[in-house]
Protein backbone atom coordinates (compact mmCIF):
# COMPACT_ATOMS: atom_id res chain seq x y z
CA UNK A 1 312.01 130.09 220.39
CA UNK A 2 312.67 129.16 216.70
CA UNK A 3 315.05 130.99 214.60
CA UNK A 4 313.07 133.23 213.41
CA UNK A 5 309.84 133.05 214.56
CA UNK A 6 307.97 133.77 217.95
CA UNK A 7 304.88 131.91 219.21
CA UNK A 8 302.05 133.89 221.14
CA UNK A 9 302.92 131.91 224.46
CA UNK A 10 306.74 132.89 224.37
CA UNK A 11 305.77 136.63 223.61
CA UNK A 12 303.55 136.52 226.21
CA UNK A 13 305.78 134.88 228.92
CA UNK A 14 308.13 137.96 228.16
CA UNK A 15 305.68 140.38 228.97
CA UNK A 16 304.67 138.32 231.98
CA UNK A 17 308.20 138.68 232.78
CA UNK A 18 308.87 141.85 231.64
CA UNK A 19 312.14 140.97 230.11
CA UNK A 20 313.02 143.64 227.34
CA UNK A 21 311.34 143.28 223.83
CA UNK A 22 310.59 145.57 221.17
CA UNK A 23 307.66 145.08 219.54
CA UNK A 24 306.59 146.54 216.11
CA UNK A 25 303.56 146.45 214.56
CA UNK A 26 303.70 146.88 210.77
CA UNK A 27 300.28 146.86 209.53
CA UNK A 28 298.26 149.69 208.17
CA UNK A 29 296.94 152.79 210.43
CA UNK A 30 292.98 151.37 210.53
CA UNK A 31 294.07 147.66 211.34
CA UNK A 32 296.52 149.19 214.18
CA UNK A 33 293.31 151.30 215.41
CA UNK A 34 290.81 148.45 215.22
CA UNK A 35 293.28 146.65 217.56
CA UNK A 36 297.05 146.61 218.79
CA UNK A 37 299.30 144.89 221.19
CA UNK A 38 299.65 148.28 223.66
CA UNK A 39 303.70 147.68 224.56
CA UNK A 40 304.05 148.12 220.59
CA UNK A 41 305.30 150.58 218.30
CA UNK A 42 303.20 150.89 215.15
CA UNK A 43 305.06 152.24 211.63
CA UNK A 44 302.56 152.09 208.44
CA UNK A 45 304.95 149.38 206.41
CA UNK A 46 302.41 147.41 205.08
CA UNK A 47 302.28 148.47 201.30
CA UNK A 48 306.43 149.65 201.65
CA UNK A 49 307.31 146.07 202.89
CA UNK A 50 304.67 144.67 199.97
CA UNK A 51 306.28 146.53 197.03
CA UNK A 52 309.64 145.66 198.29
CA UNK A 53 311.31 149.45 200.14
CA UNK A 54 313.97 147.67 202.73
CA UNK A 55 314.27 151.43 203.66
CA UNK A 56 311.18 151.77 204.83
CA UNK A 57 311.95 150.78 208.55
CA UNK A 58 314.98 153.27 208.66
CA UNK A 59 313.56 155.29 210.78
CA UNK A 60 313.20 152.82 213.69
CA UNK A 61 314.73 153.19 216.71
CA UNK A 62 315.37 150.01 217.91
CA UNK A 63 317.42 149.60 221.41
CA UNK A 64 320.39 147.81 221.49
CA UNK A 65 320.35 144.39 222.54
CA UNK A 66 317.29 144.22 222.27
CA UNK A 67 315.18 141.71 220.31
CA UNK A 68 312.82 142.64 218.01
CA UNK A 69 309.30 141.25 217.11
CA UNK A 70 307.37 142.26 214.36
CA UNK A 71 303.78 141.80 213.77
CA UNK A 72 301.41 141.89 211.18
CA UNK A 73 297.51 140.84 210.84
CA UNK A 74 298.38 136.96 210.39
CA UNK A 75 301.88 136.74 210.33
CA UNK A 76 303.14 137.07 206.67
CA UNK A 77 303.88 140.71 206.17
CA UNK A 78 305.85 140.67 209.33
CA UNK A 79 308.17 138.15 208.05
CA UNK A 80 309.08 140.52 205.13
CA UNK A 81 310.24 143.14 208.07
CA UNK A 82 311.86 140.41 210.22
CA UNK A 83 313.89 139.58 207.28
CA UNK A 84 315.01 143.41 206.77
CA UNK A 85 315.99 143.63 210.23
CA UNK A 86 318.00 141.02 210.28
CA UNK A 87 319.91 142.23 207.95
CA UNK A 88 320.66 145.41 209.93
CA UNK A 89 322.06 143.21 212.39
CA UNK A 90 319.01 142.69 214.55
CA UNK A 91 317.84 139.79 216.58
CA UNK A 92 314.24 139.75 214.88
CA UNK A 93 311.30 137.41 214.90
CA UNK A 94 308.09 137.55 213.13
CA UNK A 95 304.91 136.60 215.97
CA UNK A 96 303.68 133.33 214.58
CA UNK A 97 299.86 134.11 213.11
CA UNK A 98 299.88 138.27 213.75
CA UNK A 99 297.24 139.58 215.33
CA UNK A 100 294.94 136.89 214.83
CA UNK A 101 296.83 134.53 216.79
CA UNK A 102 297.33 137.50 219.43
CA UNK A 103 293.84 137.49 219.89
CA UNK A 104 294.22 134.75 222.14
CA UNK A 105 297.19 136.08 224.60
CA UNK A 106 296.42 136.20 228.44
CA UNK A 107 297.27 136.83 231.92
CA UNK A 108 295.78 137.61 235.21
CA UNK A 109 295.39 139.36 237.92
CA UNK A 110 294.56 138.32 241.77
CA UNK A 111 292.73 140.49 244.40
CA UNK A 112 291.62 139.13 247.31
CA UNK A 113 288.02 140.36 249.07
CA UNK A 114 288.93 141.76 252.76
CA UNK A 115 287.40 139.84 255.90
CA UNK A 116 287.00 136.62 254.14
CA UNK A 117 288.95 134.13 252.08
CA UNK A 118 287.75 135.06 248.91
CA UNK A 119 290.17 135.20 246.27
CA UNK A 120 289.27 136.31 242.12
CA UNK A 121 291.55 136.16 239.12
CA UNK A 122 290.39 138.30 236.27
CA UNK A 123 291.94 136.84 233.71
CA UNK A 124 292.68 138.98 230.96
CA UNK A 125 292.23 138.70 226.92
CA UNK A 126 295.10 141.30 226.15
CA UNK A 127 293.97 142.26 222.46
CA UNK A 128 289.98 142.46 222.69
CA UNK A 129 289.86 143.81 226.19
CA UNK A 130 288.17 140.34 227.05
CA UNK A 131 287.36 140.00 230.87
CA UNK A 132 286.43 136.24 232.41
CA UNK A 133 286.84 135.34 235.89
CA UNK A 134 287.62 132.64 238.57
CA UNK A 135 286.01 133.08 242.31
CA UNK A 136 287.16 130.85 244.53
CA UNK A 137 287.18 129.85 248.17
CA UNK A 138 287.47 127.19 250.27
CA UNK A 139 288.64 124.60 247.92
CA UNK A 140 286.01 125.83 245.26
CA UNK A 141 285.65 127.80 242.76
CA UNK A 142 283.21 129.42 239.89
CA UNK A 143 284.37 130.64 236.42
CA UNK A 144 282.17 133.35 234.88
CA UNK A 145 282.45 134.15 230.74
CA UNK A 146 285.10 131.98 229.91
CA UNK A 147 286.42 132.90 226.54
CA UNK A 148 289.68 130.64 226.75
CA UNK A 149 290.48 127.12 225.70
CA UNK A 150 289.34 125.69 228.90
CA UNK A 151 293.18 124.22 230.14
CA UNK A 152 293.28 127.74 230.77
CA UNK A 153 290.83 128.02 233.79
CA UNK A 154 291.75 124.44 234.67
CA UNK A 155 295.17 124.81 235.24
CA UNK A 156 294.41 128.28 236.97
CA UNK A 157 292.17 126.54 239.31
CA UNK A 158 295.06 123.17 240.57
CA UNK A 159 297.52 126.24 241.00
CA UNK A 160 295.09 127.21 243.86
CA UNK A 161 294.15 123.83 244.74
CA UNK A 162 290.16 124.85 243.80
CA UNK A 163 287.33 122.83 242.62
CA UNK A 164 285.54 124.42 239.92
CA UNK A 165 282.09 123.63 241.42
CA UNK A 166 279.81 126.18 238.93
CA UNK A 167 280.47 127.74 235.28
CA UNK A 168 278.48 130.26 233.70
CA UNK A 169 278.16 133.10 231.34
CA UNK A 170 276.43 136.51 232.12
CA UNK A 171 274.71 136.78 228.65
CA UNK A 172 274.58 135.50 225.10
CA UNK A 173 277.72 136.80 224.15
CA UNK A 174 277.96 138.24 220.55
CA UNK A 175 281.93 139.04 220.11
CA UNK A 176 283.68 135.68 221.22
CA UNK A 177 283.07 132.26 221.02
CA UNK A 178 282.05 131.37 224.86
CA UNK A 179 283.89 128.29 226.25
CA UNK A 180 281.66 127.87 228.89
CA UNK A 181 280.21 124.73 227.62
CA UNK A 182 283.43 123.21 226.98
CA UNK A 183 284.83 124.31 230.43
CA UNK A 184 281.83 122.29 232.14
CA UNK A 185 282.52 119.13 230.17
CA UNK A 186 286.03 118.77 230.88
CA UNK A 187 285.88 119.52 234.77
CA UNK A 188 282.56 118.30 235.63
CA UNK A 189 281.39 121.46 236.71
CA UNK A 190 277.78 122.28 236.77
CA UNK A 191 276.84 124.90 233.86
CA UNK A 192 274.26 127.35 235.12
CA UNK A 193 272.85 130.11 233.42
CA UNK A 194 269.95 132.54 233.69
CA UNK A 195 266.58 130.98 232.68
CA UNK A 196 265.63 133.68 230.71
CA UNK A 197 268.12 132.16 228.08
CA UNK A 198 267.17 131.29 224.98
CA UNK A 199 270.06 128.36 223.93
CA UNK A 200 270.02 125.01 221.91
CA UNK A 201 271.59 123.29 225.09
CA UNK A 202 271.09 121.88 228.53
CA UNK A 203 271.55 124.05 231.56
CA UNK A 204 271.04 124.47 235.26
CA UNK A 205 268.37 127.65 235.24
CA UNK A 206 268.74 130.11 237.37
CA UNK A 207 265.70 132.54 238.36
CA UNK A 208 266.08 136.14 239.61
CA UNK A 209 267.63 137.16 243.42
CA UNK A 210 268.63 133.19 243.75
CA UNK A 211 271.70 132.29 246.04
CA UNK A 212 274.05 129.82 245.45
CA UNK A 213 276.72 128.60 248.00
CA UNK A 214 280.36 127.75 246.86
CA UNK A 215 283.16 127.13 249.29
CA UNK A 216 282.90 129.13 252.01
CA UNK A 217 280.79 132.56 250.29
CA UNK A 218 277.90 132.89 248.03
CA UNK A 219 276.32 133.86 244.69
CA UNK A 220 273.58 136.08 244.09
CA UNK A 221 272.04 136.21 240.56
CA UNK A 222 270.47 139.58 239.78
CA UNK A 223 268.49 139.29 236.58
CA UNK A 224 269.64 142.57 234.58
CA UNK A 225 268.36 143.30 231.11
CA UNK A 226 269.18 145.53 228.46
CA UNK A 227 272.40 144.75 226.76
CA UNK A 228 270.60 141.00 225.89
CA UNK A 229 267.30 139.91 227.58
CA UNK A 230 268.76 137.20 229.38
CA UNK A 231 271.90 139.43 231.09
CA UNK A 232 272.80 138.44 234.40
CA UNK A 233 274.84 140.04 237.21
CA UNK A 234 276.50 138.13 240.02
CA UNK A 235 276.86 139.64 243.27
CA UNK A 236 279.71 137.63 245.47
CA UNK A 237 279.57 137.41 249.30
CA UNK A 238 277.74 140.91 248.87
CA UNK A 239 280.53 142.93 247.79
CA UNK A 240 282.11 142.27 244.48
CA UNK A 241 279.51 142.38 241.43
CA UNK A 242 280.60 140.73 238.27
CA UNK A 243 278.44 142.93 235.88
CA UNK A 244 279.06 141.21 232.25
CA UNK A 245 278.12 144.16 229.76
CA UNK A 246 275.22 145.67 231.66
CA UNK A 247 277.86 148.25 233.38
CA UNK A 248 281.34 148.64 232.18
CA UNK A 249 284.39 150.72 234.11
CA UNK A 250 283.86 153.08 230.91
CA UNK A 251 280.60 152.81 230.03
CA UNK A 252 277.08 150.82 229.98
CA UNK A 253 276.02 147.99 227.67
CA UNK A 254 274.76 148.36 223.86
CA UNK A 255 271.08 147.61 223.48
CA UNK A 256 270.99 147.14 219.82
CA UNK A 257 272.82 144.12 218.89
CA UNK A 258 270.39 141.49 217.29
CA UNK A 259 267.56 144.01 217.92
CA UNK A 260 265.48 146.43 215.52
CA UNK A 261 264.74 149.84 216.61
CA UNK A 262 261.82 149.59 218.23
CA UNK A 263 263.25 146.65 220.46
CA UNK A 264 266.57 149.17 220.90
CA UNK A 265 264.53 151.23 222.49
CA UNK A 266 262.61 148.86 224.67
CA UNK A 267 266.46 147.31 225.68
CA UNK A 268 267.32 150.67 226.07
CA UNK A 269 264.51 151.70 228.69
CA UNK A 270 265.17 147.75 230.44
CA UNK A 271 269.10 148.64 230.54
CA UNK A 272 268.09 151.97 232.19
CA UNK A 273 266.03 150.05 235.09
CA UNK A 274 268.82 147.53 235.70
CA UNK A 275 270.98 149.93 236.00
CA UNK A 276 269.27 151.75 239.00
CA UNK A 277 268.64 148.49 240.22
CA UNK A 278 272.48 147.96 240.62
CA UNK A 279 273.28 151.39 241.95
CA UNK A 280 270.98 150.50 245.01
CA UNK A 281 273.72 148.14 246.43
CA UNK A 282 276.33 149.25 248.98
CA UNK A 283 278.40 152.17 247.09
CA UNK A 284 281.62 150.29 247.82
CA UNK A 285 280.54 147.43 246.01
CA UNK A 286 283.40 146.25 243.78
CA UNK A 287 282.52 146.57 239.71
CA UNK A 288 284.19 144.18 237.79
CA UNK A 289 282.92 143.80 233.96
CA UNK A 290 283.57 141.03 231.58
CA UNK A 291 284.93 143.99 229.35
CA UNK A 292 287.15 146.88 228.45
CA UNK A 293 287.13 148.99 225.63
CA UNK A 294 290.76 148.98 224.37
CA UNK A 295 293.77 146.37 224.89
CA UNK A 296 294.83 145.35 228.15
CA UNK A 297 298.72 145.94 228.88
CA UNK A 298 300.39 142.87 230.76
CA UNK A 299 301.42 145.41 233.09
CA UNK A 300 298.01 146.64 234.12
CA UNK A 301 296.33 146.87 237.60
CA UNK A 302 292.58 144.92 237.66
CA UNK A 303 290.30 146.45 235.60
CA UNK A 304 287.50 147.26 238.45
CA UNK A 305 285.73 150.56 239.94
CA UNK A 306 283.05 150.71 243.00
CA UNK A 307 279.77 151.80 242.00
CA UNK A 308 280.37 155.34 244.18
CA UNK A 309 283.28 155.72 241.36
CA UNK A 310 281.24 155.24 238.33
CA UNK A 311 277.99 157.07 239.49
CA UNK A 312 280.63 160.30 239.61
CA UNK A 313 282.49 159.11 236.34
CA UNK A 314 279.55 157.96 233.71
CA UNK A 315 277.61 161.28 232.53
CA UNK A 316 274.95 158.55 231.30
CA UNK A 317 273.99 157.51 235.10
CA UNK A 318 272.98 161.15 235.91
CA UNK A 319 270.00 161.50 232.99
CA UNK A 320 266.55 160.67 233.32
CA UNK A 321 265.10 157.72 231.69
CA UNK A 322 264.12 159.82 228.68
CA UNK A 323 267.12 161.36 228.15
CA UNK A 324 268.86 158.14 228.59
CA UNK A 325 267.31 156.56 226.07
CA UNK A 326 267.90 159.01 223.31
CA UNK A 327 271.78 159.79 224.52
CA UNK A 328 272.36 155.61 224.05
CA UNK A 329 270.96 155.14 220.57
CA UNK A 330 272.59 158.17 220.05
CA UNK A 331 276.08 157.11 221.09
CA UNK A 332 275.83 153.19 219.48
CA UNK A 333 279.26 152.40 218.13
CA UNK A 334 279.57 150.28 214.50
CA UNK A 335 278.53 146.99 215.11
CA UNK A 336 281.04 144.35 216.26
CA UNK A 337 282.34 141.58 212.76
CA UNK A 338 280.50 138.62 212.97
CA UNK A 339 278.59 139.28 215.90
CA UNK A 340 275.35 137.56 214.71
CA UNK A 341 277.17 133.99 213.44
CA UNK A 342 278.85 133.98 217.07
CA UNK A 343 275.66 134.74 218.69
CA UNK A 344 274.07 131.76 216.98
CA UNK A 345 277.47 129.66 217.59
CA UNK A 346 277.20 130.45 221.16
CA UNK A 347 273.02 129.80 221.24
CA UNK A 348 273.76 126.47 219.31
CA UNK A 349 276.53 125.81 221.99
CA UNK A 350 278.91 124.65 219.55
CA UNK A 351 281.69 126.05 216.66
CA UNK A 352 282.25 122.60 214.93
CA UNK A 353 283.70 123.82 211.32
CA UNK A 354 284.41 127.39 212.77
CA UNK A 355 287.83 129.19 213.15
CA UNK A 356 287.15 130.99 216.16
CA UNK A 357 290.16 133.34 215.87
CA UNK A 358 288.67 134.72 212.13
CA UNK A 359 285.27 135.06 213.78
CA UNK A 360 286.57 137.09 216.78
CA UNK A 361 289.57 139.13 215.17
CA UNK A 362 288.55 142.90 215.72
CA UNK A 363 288.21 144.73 218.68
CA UNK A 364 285.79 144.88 221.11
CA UNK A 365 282.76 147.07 220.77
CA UNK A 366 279.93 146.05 223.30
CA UNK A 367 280.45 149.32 225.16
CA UNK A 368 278.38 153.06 224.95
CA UNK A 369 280.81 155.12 226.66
């Protein structure tokens, strides 16, 4: 650690660790509920710590010996509070490039499938509730939505002594930057996606109910649209369905994005029929979406539900088509920043000239809950 700053990998090693920290977040009240480190504690300081009130952190409680990070959006304002602190007598650090830079913090989470050797990491995008996983078994492995710098899944993937044999996205995606591309070109891995997608890039198609073996299980592709055209569920060894944003643990998919409102409604009726299509598997079959709808603490369980649990859960699953429809468009959330240049990054297959942490900063808003 420097002297007085604090990179995103050491804050994130302490909360892997789950050494003591206090954490406080400094900006204004909208940027802390557009997104927010969860362990934090928030105090509107932005202007205060701008015109130049040291008193306006007085009122924190801080621990004793206990260090202190502060964060802002990119890194600057926090510095001003850091500085204050230290002062007091604290041991403070301002987190290297805010929130922005926090966009990219990570960790994971195993569970292993009963009867079988089947292991999958969810690894977790803490601030925009971004999902991606790694399957593996037998000495292979498949990594679904990566949104990481590909090291990431690589160096999850030696640690279990796994082959990544197949990579592959289950839509278009439209809030990060996918790295799916990249992930294939630096392990060798074949890139497969659904053939109904519409990209500026090579790919292994893959057509509706297929099955495709890896290690010692198998893949089945289940073509489900609604969210995009081209989304695409994953069904593993029969039991755990990796559901992208067709069906969420909170919610279903968005049919709007990129669309006009008579295609919205079209999505919206396709979305309905997937959905019914998935809710004829097994109702013990194990959800796991490529996103949540809020930050993801380090301390946190997998984010996951069987289908039996969401049928009871989602008030959306129990109208008729009609009424589904109309309660959807009803419910749409605001539209996601950027979503339309990183849907055209991620159809090109490339972000050459693009930060991908200004196009991504925000939360994540893919769900209708």
């Amino acid at each position: 650690m420097k002297t007085d700053t604090i990179t995103v990998k050491e804050l994130q090693k302490i909360l892997n660790e789950k050494k003591p920290v206090f954490i406080l977040d400094v900006r204004t009240t909208d940027q802390r509920n557009e997104w927010h480190i969860p362990e934090s504690v928030h105090k509107d300081a932005y202007k205060a710590l701008k015109d130049g009130d040291p008193s306006i952190l007085d009122d924190i409680a801080i621990p004793e010996d206990t260090a202190v990070v502060t964060v802002c959006e990119e890194g600057k304002t926090s510095k001003i509070a850091r500085d204050i602190l230290i002062k007091r007598g604290y041991s403070a650090y301002s987190l290297e490039g805010g929130m922005k830079a926090w966009n990219y913090a990570w960790n994971t989470v195993l569970k292993e499938l009963p009867d079988s050797d089947i292991k999958i990491i969810q690894v977790r995008r803490a601030a925009k509730g971004c999902l991606s996983y790694i399957v593996g078994s037998g000495n292979e492995a498949i990594v679904v939505d990566a949104s990481l710098d590909p090291e990431v899944y690589g160096h999850i993937a030696r640690e279990h002594n796994w082959n990544i044999r197949y990579v592959m996205d289950t839509h278009i995606h439209a809030d990060y930057i996918s790295r799916t591309r990249e992930l294939a070109a630096k392990t060798g891995a074949e890139h497969i996606f659904s053939e109904k997608a519409q990209v500026e890039y090579s790919f292994s198609p893959l057509c509706d109910s297929q099955v495709l073996p890896f290690g010692n299980t198998k893949l089945k592709v289940l073509h489900t649209p609604g969210h995009t055209p081209e989304s695409t569920c994953y069904l593993i060894d029969g039991g755990a369905l990796l559901t992208g944003d067709t069906l969420f643990t909170d919610g279903v998919g968005r049919p709007d994005l990129k669309a006009d409102k008579q295609q919205a409604v079209s999505n919206a009726a396709s979305l309905f029929d997937s959905l019914l299509r998935l809710f004829d598997l097994p109702e013990d079959t194990l959800l796991l979406p490529a996103h949540i709808s809020h930050p993801v603490p380090f301390n946190d369980p997998m984010i996951h539900a069987s289908l039996a649990e969401l049928k009871n859960k989602l008030d959306l699953l129990s109208l008729s088509k009609k009424q589904f429809i109309a309660a959807t468009l009803e419910r749409i959330p605001p539209t996601p920043p950027n979503y339309l240049k990183i849907a055209t990054l991620n159809k090109k297959g490339s972000f050459d000239g693009y930060d991908p942490a200004q196009l991504e900063a925000g939360a994540n808003r893919c769900a209708i809950t």
